[in-house]
Protein backbone atom coordinates (compact mmCIF):
# COMPACT_ATOMS: atom_id res chain seq x y z
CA UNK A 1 -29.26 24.60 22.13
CA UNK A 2 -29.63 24.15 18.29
CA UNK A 3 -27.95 27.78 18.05
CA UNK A 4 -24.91 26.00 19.11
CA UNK A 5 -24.69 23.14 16.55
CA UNK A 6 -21.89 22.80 14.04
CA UNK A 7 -23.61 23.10 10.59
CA UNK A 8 -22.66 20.75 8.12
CA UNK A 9 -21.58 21.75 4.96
CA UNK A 10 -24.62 21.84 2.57
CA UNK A 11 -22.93 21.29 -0.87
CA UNK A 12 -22.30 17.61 0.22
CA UNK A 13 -25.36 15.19 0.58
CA UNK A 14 -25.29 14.01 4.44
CA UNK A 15 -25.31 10.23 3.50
CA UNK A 16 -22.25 10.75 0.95
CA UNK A 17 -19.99 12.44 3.50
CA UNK A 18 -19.56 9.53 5.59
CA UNK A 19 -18.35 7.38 2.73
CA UNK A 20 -16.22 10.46 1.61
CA UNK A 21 -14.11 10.51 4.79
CA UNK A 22 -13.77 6.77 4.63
CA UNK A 23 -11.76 6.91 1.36
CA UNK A 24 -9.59 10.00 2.50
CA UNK A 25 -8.97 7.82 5.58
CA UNK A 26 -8.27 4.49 3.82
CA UNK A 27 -6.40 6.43 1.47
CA UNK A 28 -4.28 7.94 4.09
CA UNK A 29 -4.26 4.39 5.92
CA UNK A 30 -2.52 2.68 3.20
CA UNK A 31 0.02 5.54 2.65
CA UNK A 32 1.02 4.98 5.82
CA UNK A 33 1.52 1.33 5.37
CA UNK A 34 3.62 2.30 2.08
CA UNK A 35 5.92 4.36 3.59
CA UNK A 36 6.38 2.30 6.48
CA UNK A 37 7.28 -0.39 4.17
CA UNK A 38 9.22 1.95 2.07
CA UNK A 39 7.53 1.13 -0.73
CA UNK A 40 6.26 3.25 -3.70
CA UNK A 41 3.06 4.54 -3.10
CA UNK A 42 -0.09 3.03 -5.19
CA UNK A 43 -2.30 5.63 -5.11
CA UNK A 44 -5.23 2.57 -6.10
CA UNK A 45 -4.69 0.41 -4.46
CA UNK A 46 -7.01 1.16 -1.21
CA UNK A 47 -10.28 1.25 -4.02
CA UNK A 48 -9.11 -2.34 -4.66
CA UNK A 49 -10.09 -3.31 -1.12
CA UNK A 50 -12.57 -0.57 -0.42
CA UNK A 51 -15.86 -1.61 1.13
CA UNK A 52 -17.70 1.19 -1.10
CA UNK A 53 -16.14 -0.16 -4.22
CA UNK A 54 -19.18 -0.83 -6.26
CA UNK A 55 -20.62 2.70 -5.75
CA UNK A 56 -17.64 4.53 -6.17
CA UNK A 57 -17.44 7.14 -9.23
CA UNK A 58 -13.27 6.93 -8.11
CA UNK A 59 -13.34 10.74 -8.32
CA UNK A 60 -11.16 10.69 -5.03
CA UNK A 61 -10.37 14.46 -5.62
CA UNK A 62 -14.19 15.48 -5.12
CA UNK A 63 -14.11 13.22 -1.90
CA UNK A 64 -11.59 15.86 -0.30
CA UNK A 65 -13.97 18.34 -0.32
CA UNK A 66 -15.80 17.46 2.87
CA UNK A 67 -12.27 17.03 4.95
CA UNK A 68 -11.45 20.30 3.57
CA UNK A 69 -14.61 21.99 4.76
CA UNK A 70 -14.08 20.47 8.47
CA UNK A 71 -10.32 21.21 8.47
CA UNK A 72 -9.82 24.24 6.31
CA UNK A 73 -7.00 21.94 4.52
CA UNK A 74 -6.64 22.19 0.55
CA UNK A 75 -5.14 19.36 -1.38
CA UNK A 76 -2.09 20.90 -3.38
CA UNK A 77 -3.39 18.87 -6.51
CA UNK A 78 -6.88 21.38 -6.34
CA UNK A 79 -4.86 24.47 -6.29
CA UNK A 80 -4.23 26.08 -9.49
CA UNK A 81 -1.37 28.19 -9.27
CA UNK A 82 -1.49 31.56 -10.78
């Protein structure tokens, strides 16, 4: 049975990851709203609400990591081009 479990990636401390996929999904969340409104997108403005905003470093780029472990998805911002 444990043979079968999904292993979690070991680079990223268990009790950071679920606060890591919270920001990519409030992120996400309020680009949503944004475009919906047709608005310009503030790329802060979900840390001013966040419920993690007093231990947040705001390195939101190192937060992709995990989602990009589980999904095999790269944020075009992390890749350098040659």
């Amino acid at each position: 049975m444990e043979e079968n479990k999904k292993e979690v990636a070991p680079e990223v401390p268990v009790q950071e990851q679920p606060k890591n996929l919270y920001c990519m999904a409030w992120h996400l969340q309020s680009l949503i709203e944004d475009v919906k409104n047709e608005s310009i997108t503030n790329f802060s403005k979900p840390c001013e609400t966040c419920k993690y905003l007093k231990k947040c470093d705001f390195d939101f780029y190192s937060k992709t990591e995990e989602l990009t472990k589980l999904t095999g998805v790269r944020f075009s911002a992390l890749i350098k081009k040659i």
